[in-house]
Protein backbone atom coordinates (compact mmCIF):
# COMPACT_ATOMS: atom_id res chain seq x y z
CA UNK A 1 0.00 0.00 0.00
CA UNK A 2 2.68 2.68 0.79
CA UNK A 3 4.49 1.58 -2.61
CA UNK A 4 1.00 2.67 -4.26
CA UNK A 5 0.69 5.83 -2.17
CA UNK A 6 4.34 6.81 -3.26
CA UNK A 7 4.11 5.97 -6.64
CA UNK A 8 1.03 8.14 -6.93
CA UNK A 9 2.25 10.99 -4.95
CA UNK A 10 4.87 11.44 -7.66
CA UNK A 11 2.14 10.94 -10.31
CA UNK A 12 0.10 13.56 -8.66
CA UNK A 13 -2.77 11.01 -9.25
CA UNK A 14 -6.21 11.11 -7.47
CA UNK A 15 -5.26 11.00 -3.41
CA UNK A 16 -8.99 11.76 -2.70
CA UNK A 17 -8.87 8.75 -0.17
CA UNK A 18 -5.74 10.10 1.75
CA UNK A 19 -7.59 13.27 1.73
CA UNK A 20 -10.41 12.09 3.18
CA UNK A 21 -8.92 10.95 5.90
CA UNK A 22 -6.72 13.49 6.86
CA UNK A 23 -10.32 15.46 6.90
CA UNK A 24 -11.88 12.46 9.50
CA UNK A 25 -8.54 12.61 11.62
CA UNK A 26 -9.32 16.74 11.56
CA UNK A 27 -13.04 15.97 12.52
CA UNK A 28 -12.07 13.67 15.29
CA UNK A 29 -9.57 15.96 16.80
CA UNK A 30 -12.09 18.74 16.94
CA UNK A 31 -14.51 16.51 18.54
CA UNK A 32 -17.13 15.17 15.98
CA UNK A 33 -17.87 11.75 15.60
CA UNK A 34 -17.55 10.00 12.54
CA UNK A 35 -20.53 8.24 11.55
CA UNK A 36 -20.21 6.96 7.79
CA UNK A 37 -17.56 7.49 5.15
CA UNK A 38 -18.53 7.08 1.35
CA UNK A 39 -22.04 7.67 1.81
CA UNK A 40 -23.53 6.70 -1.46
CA UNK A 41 -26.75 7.26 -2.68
CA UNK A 42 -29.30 7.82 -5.38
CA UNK A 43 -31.26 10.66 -6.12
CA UNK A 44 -34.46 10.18 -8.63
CA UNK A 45 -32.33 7.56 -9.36
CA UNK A 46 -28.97 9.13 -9.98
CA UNK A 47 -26.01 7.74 -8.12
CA UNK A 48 -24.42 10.48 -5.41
CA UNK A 49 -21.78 9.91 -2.97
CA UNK A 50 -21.49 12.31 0.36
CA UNK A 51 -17.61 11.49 1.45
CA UNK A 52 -18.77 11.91 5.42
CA UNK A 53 -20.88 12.14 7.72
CA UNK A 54 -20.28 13.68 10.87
CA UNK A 55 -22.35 14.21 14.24
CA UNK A 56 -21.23 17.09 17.08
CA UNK A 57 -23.50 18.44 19.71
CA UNK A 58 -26.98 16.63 18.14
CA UNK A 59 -25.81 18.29 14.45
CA UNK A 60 -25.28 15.81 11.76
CA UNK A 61 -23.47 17.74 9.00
CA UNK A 62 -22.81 15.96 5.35
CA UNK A 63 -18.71 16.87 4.43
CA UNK A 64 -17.70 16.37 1.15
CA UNK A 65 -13.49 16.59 0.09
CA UNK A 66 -12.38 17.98 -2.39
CA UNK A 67 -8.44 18.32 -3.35
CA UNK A 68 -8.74 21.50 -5.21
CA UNK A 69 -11.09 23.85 -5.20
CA UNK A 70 -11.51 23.86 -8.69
CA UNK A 71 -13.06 20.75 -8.87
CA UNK A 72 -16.28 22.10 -6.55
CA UNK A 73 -19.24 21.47 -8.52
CA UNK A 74 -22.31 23.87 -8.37
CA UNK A 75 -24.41 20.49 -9.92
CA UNK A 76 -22.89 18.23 -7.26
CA UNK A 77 -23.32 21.19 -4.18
CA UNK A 78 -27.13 21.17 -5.12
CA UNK A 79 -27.95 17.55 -5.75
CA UNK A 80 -25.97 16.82 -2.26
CA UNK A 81 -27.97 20.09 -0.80
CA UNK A 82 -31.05 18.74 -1.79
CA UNK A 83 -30.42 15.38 -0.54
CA UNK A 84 -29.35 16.59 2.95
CA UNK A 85 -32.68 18.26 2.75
CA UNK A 86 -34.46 15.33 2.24
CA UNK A 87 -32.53 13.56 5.21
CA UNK A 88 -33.58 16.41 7.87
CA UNK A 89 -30.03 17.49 7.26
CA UNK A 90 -29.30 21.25 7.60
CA UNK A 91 -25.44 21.55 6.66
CA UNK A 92 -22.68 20.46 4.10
CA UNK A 93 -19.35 21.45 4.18
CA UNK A 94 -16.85 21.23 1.47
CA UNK A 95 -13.40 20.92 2.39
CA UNK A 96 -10.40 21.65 -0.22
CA UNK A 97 -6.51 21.83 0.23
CA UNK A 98 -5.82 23.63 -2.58
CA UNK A 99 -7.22 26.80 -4.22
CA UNK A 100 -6.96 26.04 -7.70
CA UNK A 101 -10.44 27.73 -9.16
CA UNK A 102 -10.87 30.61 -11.21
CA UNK A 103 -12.73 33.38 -10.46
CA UNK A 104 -15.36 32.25 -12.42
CA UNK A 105 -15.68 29.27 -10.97
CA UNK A 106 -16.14 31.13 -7.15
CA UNK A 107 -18.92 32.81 -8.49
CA UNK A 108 -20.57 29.67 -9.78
CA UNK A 109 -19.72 27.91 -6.42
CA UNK A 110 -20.94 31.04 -4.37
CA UNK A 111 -24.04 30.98 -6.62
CA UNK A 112 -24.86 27.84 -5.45
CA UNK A 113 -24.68 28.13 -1.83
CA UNK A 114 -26.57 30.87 -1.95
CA UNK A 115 -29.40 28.53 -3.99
CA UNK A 116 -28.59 25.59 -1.49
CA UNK A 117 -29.75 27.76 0.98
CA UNK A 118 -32.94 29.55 -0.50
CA UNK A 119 -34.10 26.07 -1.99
CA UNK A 120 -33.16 23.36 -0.01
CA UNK A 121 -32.65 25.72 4.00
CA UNK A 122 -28.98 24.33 4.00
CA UNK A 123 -26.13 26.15 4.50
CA UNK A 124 -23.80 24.92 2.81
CA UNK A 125 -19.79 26.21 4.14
CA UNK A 126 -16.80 26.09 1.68
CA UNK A 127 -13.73 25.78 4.10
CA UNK A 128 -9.61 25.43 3.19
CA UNK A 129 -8.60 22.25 4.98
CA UNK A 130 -4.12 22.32 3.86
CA UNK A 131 -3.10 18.70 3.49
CA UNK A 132 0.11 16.49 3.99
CA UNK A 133 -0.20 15.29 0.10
CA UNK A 134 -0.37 18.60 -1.89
């Protein structure tokens, strides 16, 4: 397995795994508890995936990991918005080590958490997470 991890790391190939769970150890540390990771699901019959779920204080919050921020997805904020909805769940947070979008691309991702929000009533927090791998 660490051959793997190495051999990617020089790659730069997809580490979302290592990501997420530098994110749980984070979560952990700052005192949530770790329900699920790799939530998948379907919605109207389209496959989703939340990357973890999280409980502190009688809060469940969805958490989603992204690498670069670039790769934040206004489609993918609102199906996973809408979902949470659905699920009595009131907050998803997006976590990304590396600010990589363009401008346009913040405006598209701000766009949609303020639509999460007026469509779906959840609040939906974009948040820089740095990681060990970038």
């Amino acid at each position: 397995m660490i051959a793997d991890i190495n051999r990617d790391l020089k790659n730069e190939k997809d580490l979302g795994p290592l990501y997420e769970a530098e994110v749980v150890s984070h979560l952990k540390r700052s005192g949530w508890k770790v329900e699920e990771v790799g939530h998948g699901f379907k919605l109207y019959g389209e496959p989703g995936d939340i990357d973890i779920i999280a409980k502190k204080n009688g809060e469940r919050v969805y958490i989603e990991c992204k690498r670069r921020s670039s790769k934040i997805s206004k489609g993918q904020l609102l199906k996973e918005a809408e979902y949470a909805n659905m699920n009595g769940v009131r907050k998803l947070v997006v976590y990304y080590s590396r600010d990589t979008a363009s401008m346009g691309q913040w405006y598209k991702i701000r766009e949609a958490v303020r639509e999460a929000k007026a469509k779906y009533g959840v609040e939906v927090k974009i948040e820089y997470h740095g990681s060990e791998f970038n």
